[in-house]
Protein backbone atom coordinates (compact mmCIF):
# COMPACT_ATOMS: atom_id res chain seq x y z
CA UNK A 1 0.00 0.00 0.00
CA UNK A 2 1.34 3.46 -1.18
CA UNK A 3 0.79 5.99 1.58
CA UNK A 4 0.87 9.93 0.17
CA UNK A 5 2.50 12.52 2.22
CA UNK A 6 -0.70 13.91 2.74
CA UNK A 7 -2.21 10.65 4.18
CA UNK A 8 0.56 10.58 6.19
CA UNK A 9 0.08 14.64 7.58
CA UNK A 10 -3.34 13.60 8.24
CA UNK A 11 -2.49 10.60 10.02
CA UNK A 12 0.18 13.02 12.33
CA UNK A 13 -2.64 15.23 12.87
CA UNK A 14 -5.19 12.76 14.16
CA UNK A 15 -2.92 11.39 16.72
CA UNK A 16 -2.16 14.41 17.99
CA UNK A 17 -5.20 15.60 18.53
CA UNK A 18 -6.18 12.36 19.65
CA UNK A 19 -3.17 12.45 22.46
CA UNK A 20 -4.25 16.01 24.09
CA UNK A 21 -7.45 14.68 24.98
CA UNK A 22 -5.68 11.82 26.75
CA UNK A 23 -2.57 12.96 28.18
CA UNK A 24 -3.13 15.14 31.35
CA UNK A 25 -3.06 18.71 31.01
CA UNK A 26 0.20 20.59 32.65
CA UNK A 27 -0.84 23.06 35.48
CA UNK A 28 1.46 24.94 37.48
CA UNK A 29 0.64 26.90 40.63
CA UNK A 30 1.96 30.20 42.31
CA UNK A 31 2.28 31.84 45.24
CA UNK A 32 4.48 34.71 46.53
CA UNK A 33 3.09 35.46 49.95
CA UNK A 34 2.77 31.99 51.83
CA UNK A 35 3.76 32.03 55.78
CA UNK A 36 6.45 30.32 57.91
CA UNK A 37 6.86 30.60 61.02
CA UNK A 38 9.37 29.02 63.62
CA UNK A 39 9.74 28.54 67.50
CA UNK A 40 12.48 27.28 69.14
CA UNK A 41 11.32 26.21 72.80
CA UNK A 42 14.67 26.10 74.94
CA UNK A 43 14.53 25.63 78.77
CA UNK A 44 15.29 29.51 79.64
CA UNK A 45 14.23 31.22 76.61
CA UNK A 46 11.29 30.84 73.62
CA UNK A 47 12.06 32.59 70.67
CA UNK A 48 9.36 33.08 67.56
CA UNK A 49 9.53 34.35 64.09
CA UNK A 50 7.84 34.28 60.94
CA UNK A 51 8.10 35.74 57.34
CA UNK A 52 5.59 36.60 55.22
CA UNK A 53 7.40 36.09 51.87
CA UNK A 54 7.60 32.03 51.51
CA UNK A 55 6.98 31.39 47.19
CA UNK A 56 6.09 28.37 46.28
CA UNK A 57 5.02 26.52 42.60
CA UNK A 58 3.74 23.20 41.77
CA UNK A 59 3.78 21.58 38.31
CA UNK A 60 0.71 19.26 38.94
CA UNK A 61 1.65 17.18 35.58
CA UNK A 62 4.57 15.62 37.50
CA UNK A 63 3.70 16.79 41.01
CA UNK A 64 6.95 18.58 41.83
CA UNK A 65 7.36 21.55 43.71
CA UNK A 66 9.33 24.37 45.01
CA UNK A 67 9.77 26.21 48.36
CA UNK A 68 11.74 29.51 49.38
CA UNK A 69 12.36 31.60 51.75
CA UNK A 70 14.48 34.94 52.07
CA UNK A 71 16.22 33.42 55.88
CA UNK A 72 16.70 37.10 56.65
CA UNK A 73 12.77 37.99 55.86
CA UNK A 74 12.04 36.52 59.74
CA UNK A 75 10.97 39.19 62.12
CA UNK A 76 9.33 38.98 65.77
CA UNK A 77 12.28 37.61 67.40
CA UNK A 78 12.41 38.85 71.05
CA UNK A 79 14.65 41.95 70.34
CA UNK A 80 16.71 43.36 67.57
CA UNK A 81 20.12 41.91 68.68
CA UNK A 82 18.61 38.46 68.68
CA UNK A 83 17.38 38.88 65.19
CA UNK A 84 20.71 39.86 64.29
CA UNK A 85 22.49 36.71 66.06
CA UNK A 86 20.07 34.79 64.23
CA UNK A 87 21.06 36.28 60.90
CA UNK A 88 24.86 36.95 61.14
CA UNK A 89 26.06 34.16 63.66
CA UNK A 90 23.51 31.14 63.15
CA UNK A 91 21.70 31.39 59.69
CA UNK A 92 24.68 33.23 58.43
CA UNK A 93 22.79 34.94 56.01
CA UNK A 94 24.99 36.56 53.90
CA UNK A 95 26.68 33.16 52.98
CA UNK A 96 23.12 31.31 52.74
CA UNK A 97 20.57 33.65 52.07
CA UNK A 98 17.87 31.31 51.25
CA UNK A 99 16.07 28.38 53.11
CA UNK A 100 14.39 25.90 50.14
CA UNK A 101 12.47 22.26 49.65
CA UNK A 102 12.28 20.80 46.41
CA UNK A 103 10.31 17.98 45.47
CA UNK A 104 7.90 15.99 44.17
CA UNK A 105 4.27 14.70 46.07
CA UNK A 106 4.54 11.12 46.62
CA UNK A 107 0.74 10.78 46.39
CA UNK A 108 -1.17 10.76 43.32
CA UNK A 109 -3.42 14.16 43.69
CA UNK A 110 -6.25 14.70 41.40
CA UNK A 111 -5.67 18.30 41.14
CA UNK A 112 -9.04 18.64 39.06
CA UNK A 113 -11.43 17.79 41.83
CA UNK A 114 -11.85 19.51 44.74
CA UNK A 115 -11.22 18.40 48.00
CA UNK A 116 -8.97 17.87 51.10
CA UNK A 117 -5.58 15.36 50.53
CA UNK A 118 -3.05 14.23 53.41
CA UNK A 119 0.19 14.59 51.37
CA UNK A 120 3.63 13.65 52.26
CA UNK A 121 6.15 15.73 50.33
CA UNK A 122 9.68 13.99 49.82
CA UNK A 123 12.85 16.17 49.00
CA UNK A 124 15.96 18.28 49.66
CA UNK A 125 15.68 20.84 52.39
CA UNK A 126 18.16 22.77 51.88
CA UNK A 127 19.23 25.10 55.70
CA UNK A 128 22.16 27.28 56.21
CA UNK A 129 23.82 25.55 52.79
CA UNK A 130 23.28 21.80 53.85
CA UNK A 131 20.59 19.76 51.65
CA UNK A 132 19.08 16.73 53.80
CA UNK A 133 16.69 14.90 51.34
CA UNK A 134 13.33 14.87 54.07
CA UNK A 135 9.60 13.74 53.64
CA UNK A 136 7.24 16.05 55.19
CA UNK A 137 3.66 15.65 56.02
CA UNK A 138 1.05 18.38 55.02
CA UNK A 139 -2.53 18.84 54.22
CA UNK A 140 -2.87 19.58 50.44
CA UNK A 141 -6.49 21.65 49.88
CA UNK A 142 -7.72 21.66 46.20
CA UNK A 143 -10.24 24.33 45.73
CA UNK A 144 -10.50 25.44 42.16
CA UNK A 145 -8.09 27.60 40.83
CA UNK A 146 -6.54 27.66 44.40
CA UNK A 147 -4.21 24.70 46.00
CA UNK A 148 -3.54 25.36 49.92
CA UNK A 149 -0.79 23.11 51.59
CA UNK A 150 -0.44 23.21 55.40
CA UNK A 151 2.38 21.75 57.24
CA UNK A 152 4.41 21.26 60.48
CA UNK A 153 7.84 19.79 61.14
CA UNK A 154 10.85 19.98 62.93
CA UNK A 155 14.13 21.11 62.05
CA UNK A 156 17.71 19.50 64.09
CA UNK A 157 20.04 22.29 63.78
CA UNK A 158 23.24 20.09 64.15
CA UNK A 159 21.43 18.41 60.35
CA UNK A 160 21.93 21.68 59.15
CA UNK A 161 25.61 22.57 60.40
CA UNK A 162 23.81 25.39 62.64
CA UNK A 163 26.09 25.73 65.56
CA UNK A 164 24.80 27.15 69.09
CA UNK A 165 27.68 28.17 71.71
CA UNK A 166 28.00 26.76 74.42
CA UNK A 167 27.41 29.82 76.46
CA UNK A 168 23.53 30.24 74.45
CA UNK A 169 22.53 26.20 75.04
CA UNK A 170 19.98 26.84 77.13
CA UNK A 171 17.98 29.20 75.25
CA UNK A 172 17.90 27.68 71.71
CA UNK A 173 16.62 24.44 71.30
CA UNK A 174 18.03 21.91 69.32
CA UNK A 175 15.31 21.13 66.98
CA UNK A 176 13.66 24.01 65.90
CA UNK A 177 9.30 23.40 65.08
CA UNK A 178 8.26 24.95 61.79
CA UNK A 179 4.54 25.85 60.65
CA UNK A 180 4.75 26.64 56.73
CA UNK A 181 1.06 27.92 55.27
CA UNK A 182 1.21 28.27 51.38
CA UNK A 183 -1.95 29.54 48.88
CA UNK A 184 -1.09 28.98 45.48
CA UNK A 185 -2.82 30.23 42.06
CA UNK A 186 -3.05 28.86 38.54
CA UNK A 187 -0.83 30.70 36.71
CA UNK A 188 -3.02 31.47 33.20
C-alpha cells in the first residue's frame, strides 16, 4: 500500500489531537506570599519568628514543587540583637541567604477535583547551605483555581551545620518546630 505525504500529515494530525485529549493537562501553581513561622522552645528562653514572603510553585503534571524563603525575611524575634544573632552568627545569612524544599508529592493528587488530601512531600531541604533529602507531612487543599498546603515539622540544627555556643545552650533548642502555610494560584 502506497501511503501519500498527505495521508501521512493527516495521520500526524489525528494522533495528535487524539493524544491532548488523553494525556493530562500541565498546570502549574503560584504563590508569593505563603507564611512560615518558627519557634524554638529552649529551657530559659522561647524565641518566635515568621516571614511573610515564603513562594512556592507546583507543576501538577509531574507533582513537583518548590519552596523559598528569604532566611533574613524573619521578624518577631524577642529583640533586635537576637534577630541579628540569628542572621549573622547562626543562619549566616549573607553566605546562605535562602532556606528551600524541592520535590515531588509522593501521592497521586487529582488536582481537578476539589477536596482535602493528606500529602507527604519527599525532597531536599536545603538550611544554612546543607541539603538533607526529608519527607514532610502536610494537608494539600484543592479548591479550584486555588491549592492550599499546610504543614508542620521539625528542624535539628546540628542536620543543618547550625552551631549554638555553648554559652547560648539553654535558650535555643536543638530542633527548631516549623509551621509553613502556602496559597497557590493557577498561573493562566
Amino acid at each position: 500500500m502506497n501511503i501519500t505525504a498527505g495521508m501521512k500529515w493527516s495521520v500526524v494530525l489525528a494522533l495528535l489531537c487524539f493524544s491532548s485529549f488523553t494525556l493530562p493537562q500541565k498546570k502549574i501553581y503560584s504563590g508569593n506570599n505563603g507564611a512560615v513561622s518558627f519557634i524554638s522552645d529552649a529551657p530559659l528562653e522561647v524565641i518566635k519568628a515568621q516571614s511573610g514572603e515564603l513562594k512556592s510553585a507546583i507543576d501538577t503534571e509531574d507533582r513537583s514543587f518548590l519552596f523559598t524563603v528569604s532566611v533574613n525575611s524573619f521578624h518577631g524575634f524577642n529583640s533586635g540583637l537576637q534577630r541579628e544573632h540569628f542572621n549573622e552568627n547562626y543562619l549566616e545569612t549573607v553566605k546562605y541567604p535562602k532556606a528551600s524544599f524541592v520535590g515531588k508529592f509522593i501521592e497521586d493528587i487529582n488536582f481537578s477535583r476539589d477536596g482535602t488530601y493528606d500529602v507527604r512531600a519527599k525532597g531536599i531541604l536545603d538550611v544554612h547551605g546543607v541539603k538533607q533529602e526529608r519527607i514532610i507531612k502536610g494537608i494539600m487543599r484543592v479548591n479550584g483555581s486555588e491549592i492550599r498546603i499546610e504543614s508542620d515539622f521539625s528542624v535539628a540544627l546540628e542536620d543543618h551545620n547550625i552551631k549554638i555556643p555553648r554559652v547560648v545552650y539553654q535558650k535555643i533548642s536543638p530542633q527548631i518546630d516549623v509551621t509553613m502555610i502556602a496559597t497557590l494560584e493557577l498561573l493562566q
